[in-house]
N, C-alpha and C. Protein backbone atom coordinates (compact mmCIF):
# COMPACT_ATOMS: atom_id res chain seq x y z
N UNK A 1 77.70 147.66 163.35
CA UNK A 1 77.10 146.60 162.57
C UNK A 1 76.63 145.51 163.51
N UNK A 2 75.76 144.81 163.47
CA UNK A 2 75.07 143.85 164.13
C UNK A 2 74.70 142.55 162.72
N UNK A 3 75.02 141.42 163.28
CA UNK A 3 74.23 140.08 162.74
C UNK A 3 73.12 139.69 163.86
N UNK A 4 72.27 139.42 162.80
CA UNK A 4 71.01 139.24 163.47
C UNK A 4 70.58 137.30 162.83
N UNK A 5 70.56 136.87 164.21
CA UNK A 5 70.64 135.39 163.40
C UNK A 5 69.75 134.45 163.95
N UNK A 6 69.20 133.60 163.45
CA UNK A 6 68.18 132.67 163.68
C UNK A 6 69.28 131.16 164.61
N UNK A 7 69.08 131.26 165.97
CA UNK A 7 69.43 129.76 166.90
C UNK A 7 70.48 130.11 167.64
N UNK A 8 70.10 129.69 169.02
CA UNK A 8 71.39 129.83 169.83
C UNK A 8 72.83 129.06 169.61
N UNK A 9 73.80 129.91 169.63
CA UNK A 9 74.58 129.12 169.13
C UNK A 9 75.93 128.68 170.69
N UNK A 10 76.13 127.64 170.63
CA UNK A 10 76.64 127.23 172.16
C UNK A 10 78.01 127.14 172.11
N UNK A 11 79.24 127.12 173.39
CA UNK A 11 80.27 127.15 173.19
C UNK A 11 80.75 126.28 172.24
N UNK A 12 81.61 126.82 171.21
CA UNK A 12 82.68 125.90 170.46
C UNK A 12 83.63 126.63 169.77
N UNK A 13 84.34 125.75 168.58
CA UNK A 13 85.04 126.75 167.69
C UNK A 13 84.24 127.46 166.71
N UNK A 14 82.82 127.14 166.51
CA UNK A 14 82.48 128.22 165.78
C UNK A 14 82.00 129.40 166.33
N UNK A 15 81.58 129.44 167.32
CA UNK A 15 81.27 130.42 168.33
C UNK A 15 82.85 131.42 168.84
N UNK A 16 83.97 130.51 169.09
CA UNK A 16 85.03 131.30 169.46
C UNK A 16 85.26 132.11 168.05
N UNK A 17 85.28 131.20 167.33
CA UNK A 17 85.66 132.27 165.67
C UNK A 17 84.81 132.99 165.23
N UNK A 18 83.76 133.53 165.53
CA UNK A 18 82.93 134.43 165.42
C UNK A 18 83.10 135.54 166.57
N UNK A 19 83.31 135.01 167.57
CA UNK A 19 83.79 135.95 168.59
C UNK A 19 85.65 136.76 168.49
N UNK A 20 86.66 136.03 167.73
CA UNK A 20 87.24 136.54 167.62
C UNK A 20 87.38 137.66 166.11
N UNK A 21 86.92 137.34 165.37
CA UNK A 21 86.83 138.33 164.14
C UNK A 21 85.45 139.68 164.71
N UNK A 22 84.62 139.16 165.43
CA UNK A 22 83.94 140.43 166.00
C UNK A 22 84.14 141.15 167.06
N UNK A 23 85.13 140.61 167.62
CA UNK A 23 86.09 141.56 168.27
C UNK A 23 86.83 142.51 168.10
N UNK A 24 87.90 142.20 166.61
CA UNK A 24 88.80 143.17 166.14
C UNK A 24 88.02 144.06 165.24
N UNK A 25 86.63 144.22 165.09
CA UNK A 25 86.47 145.38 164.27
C UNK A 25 86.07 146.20 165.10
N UNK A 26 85.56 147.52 164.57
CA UNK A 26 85.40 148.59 164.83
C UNK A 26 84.52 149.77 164.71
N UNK A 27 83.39 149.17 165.13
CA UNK A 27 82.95 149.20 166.48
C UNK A 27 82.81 147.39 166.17
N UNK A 28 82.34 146.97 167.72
CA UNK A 28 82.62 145.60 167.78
C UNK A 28 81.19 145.13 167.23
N UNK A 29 81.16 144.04 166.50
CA UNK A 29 80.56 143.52 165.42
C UNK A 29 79.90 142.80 167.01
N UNK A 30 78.21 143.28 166.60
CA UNK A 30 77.32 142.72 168.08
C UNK A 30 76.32 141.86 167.28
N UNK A 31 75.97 140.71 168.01
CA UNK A 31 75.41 139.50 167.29
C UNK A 31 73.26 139.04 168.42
N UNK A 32 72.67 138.85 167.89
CA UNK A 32 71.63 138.98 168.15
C UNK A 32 71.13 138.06 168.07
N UNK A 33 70.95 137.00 168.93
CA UNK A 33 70.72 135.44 168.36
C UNK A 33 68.67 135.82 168.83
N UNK A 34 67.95 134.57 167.79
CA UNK A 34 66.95 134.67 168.26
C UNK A 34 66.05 133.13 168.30
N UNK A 35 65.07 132.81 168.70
CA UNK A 35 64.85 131.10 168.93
C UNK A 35 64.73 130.54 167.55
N UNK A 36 64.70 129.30 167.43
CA UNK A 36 64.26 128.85 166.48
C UNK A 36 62.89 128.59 166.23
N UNK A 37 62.38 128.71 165.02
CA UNK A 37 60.86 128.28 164.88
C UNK A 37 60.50 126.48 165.04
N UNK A 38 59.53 126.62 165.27
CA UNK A 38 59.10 125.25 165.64
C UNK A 38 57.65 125.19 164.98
N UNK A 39 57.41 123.77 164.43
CA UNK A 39 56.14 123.30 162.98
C UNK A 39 56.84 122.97 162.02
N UNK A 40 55.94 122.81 161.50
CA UNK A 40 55.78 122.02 160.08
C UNK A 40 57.56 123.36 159.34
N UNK A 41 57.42 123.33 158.19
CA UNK A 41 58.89 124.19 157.43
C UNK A 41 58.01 125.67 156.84
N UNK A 42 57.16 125.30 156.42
CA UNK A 42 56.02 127.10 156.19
C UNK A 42 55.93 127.81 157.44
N UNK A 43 55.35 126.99 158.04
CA UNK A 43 55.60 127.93 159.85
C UNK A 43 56.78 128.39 160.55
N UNK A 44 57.71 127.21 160.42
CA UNK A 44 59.08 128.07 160.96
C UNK A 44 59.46 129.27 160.28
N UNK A 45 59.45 129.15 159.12
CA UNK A 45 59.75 130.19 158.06
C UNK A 45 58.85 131.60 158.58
N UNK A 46 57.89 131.30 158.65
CA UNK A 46 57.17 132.36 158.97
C UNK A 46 57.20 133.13 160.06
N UNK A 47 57.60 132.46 161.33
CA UNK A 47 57.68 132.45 162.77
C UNK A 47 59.45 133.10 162.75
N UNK A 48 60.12 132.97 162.30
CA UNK A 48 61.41 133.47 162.22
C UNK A 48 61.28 134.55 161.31
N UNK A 49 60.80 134.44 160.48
CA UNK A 49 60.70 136.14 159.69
C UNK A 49 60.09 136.98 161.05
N UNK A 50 59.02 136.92 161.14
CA UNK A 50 58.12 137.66 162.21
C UNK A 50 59.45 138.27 163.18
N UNK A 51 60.47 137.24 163.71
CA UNK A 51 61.25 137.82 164.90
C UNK A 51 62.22 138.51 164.70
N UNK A 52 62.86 137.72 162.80
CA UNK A 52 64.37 138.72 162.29
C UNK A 52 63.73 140.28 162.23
N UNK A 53 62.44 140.51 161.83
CA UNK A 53 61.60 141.65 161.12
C UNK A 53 61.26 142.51 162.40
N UNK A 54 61.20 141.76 163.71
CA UNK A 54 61.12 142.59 164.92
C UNK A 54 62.39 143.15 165.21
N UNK A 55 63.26 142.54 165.28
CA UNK A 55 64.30 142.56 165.60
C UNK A 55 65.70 143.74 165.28
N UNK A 56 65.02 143.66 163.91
CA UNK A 56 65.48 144.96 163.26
C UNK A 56 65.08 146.06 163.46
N UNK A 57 66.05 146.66 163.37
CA UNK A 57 65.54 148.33 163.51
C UNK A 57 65.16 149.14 162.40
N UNK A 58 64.22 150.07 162.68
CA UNK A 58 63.35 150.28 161.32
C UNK A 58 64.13 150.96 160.30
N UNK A 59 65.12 152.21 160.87
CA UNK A 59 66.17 152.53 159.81
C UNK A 59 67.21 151.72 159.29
N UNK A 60 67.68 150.70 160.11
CA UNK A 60 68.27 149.84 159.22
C UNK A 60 68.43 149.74 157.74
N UNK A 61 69.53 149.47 157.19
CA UNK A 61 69.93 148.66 156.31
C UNK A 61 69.87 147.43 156.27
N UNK A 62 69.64 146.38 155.81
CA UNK A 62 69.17 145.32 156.03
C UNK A 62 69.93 144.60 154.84
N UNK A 63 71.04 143.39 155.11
CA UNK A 63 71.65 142.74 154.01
C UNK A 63 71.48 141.21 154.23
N UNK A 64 70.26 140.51 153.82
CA UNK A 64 69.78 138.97 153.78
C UNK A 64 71.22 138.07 153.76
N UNK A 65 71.39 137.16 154.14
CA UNK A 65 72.75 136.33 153.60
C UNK A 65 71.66 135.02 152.64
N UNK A 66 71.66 134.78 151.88
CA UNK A 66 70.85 134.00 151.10
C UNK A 66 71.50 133.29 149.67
N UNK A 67 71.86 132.14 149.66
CA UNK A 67 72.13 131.70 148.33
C UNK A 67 72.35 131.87 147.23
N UNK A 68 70.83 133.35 146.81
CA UNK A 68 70.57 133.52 146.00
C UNK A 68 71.21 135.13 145.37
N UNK A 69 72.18 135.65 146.62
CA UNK A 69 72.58 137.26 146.55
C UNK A 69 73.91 136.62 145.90
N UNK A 70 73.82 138.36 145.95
CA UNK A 70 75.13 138.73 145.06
C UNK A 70 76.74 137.84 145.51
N UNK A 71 77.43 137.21 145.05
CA UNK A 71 78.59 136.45 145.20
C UNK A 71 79.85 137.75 145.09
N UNK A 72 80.33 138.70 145.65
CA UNK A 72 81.25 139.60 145.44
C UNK A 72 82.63 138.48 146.68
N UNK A 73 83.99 139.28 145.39
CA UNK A 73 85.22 138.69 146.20
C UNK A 73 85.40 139.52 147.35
N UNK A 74 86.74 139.26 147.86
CA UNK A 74 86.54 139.89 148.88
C UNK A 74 86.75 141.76 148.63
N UNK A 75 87.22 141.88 147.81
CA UNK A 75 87.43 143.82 147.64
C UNK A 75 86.03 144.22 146.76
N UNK A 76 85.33 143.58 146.61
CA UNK A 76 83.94 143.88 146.12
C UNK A 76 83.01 143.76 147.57
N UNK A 77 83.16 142.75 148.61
CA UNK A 77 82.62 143.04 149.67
C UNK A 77 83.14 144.84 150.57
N UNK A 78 84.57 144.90 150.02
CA UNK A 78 84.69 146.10 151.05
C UNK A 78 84.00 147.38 150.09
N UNK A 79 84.37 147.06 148.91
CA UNK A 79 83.31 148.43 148.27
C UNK A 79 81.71 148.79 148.49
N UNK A 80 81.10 147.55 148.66
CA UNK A 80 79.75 147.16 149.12
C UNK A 80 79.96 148.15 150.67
N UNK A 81 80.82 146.99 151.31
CA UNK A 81 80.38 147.93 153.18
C UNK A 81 80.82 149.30 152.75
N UNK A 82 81.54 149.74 151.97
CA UNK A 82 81.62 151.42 151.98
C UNK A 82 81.34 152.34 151.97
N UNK A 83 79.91 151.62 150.69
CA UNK A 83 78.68 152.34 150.16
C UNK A 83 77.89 152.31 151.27
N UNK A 84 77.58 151.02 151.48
CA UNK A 84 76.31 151.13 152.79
C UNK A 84 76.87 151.42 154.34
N UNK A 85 77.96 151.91 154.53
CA UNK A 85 78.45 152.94 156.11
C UNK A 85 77.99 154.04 155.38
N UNK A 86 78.47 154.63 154.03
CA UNK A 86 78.06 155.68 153.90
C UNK A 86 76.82 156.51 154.12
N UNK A 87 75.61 155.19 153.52
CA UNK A 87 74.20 155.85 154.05
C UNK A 87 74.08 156.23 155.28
N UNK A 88 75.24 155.95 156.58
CA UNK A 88 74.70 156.53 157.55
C UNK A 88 73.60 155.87 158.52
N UNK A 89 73.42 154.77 158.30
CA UNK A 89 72.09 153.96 158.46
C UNK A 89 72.91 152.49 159.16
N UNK A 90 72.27 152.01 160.34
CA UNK A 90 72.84 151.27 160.87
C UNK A 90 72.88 149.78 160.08
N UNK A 91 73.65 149.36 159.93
CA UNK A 91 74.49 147.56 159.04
C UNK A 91 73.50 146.46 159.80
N UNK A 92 72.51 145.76 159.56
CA UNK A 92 72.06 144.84 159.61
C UNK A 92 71.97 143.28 159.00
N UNK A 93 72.92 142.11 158.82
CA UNK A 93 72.89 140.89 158.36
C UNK A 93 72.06 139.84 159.18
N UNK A 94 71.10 139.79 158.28
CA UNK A 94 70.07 138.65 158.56
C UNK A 94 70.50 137.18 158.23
N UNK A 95 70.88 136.23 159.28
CA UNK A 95 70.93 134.68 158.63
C UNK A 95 70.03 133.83 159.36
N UNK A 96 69.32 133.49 158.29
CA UNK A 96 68.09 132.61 159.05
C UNK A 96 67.87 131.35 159.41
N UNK A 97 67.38 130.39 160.12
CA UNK A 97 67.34 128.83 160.41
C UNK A 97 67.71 128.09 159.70
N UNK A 98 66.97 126.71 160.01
CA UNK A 98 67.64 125.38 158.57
C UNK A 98 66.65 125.66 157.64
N UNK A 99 65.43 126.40 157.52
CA UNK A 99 64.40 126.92 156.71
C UNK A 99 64.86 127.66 155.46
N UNK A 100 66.14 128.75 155.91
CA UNK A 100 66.01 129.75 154.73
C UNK A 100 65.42 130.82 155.37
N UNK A 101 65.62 131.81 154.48
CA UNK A 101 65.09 133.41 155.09
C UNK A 101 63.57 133.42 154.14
N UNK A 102 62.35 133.28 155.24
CA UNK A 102 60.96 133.73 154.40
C UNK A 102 61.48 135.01 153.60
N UNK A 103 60.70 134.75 152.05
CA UNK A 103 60.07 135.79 151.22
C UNK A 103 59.92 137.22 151.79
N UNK A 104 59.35 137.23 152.91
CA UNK A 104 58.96 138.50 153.66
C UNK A 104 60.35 139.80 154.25
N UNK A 105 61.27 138.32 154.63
CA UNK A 105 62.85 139.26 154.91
C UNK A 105 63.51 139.65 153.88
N UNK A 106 63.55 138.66 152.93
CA UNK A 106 63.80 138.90 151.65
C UNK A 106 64.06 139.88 150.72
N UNK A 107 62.16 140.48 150.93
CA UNK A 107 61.70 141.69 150.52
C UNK A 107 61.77 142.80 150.96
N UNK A 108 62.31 142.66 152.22
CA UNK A 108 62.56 143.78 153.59
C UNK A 108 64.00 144.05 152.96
N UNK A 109 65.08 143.31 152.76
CA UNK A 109 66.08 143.08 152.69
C UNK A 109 66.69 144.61 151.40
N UNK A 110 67.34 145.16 151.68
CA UNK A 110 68.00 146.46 151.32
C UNK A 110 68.99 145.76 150.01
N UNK A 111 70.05 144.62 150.55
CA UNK A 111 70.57 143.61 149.58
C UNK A 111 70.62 142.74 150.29
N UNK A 112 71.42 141.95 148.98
CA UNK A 112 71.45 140.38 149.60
C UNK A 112 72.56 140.09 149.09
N UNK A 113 73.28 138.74 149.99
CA UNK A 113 74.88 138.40 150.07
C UNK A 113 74.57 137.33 150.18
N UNK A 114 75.31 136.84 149.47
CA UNK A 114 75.63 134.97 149.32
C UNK A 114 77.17 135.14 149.55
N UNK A 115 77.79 133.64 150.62
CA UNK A 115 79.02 132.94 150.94
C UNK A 115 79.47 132.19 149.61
N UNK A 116 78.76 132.05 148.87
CA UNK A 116 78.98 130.97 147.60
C UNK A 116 77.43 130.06 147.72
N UNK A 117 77.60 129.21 146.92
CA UNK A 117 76.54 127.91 146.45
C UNK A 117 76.83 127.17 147.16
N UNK A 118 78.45 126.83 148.00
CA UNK A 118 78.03 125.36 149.20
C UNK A 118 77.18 125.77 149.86
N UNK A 119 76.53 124.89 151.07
CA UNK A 119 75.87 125.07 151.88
C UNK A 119 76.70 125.09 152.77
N UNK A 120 76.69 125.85 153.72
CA UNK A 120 77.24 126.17 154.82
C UNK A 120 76.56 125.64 156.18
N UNK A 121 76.77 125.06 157.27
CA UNK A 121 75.89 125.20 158.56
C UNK A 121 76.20 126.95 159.23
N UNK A 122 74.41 127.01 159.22
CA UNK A 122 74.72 128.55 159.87
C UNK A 122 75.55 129.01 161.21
N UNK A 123 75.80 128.15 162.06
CA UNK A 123 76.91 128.80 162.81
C UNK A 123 78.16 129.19 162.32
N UNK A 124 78.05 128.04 161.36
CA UNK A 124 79.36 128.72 160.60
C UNK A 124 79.69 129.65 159.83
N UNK A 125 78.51 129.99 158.96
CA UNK A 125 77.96 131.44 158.34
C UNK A 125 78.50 132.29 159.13
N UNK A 126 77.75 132.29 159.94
CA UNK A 126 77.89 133.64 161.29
C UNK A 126 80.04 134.04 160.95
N UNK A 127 80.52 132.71 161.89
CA UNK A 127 81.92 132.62 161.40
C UNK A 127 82.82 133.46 160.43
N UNK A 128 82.41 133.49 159.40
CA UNK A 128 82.31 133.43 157.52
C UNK A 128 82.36 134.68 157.64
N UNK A 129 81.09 135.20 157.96
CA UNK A 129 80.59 136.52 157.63
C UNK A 129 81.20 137.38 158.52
N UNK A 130 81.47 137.16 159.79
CA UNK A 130 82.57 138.01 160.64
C UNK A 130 83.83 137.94 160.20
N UNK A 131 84.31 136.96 159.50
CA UNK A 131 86.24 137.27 159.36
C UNK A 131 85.73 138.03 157.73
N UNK A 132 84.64 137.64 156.85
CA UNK A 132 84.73 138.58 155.90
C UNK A 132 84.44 140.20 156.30
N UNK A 133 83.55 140.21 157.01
CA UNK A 133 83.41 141.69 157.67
C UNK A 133 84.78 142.70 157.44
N UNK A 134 85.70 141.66 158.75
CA UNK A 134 87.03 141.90 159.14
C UNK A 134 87.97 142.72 157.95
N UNK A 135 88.09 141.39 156.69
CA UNK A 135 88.80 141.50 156.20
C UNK A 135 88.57 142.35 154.93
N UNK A 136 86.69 143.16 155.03
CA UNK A 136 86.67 144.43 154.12
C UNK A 136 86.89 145.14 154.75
N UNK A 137 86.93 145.61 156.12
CA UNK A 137 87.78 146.60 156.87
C UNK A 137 88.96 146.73 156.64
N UNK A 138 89.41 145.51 156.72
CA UNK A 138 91.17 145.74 156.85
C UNK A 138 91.41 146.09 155.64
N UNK A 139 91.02 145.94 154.01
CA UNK A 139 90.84 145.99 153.24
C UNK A 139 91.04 147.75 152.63
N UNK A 140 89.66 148.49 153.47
CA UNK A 140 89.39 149.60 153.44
C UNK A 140 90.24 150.16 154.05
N UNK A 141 91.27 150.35 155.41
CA UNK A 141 91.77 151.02 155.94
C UNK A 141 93.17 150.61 155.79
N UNK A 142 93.59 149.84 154.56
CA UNK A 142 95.02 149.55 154.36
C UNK A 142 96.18 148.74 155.29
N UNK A 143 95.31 147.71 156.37
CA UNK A 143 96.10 147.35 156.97
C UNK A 143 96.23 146.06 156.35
N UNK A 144 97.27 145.34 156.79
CA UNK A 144 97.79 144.25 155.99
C UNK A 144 97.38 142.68 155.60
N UNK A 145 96.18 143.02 156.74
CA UNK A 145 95.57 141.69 156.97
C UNK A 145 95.41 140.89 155.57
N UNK A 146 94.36 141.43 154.58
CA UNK A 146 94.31 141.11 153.40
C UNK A 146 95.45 141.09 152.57
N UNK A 147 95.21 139.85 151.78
CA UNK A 147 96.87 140.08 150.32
C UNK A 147 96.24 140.12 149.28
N UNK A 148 96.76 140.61 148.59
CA UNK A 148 95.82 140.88 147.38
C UNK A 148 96.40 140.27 146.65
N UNK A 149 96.00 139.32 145.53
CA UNK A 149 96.78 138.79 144.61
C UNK A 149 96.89 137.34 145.10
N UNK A 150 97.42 136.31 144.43
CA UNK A 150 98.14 135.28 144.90
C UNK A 150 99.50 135.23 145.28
N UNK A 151 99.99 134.48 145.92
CA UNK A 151 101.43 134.13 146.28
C UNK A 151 102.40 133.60 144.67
């Protein structure tokens, strides 16, 4: 699986916590940073689609992170990754600039996943989306990480 993400992101804790949840999976969760667009907000948009859309690989699976996708808990995320390892087809998560993901990725987009309705800063997305990764693995292969239920 690879995240494919719009801005370099520089040492910190969100960078270490993205690096440690894409570490423990399996194969190691590889991250693809790419520049940011620069203009007016139609152009960036456009200029960052163009690079997430290069960037990808054409068999890909392709899962947008966008506002507007599907909200699954976390054992609805591991049924989701189950289905789509199954196709066989390499895991692609697109998160795009302070713009939003153009229409164009959108439409490219196989599905789409929303963190919830806050807004998130995307380094921290990145974050988010690696310990959730994690924890539909751990999920899927019965290790303990996840609790199911409340306390």
């Amino acid at each position: 699986m690879r995240v494919i993400a719009i801005g370099r992101q520089r040492q910190g804790p969100e960078a270490d916590l993205f690096a440690r949840y894409a570490a423990r999976l399996r194969p190691v969760l590889e991250l693809t940073e790419l520049p940011e667009g620069r203009g007016a907000p139609v152009e960036i948009k456009r200029r960052e689609a163009a690079a997430l859309l290069a960037a990808l690989p054409a068999q890909a699976f392709a899962v947008a992170l966008d506002q507007d996708g599907t909200t699954p808990d976390s054992a609805g995320l591991a049924r989701l990754l189950a289905s789509w390892q199954g196709l066989g087809r390499p895991i692609c998560f697109l998160i795009g600039g302070t713009e939003g993901l153009d229409a164009g990725v959108l439409s490219r987009a196989d599905a789409t996943l929303s963190l919830g309705r806050l807004t998130w800063p995307h380094y921290l997305a990145r974050a988010m989306l690696a310990e959730q990764l994690f924890r539909a693995h751990s999920i899927l292969t019965g290790h303990p990480y996840h609790r199911d239920g409340r306390p």
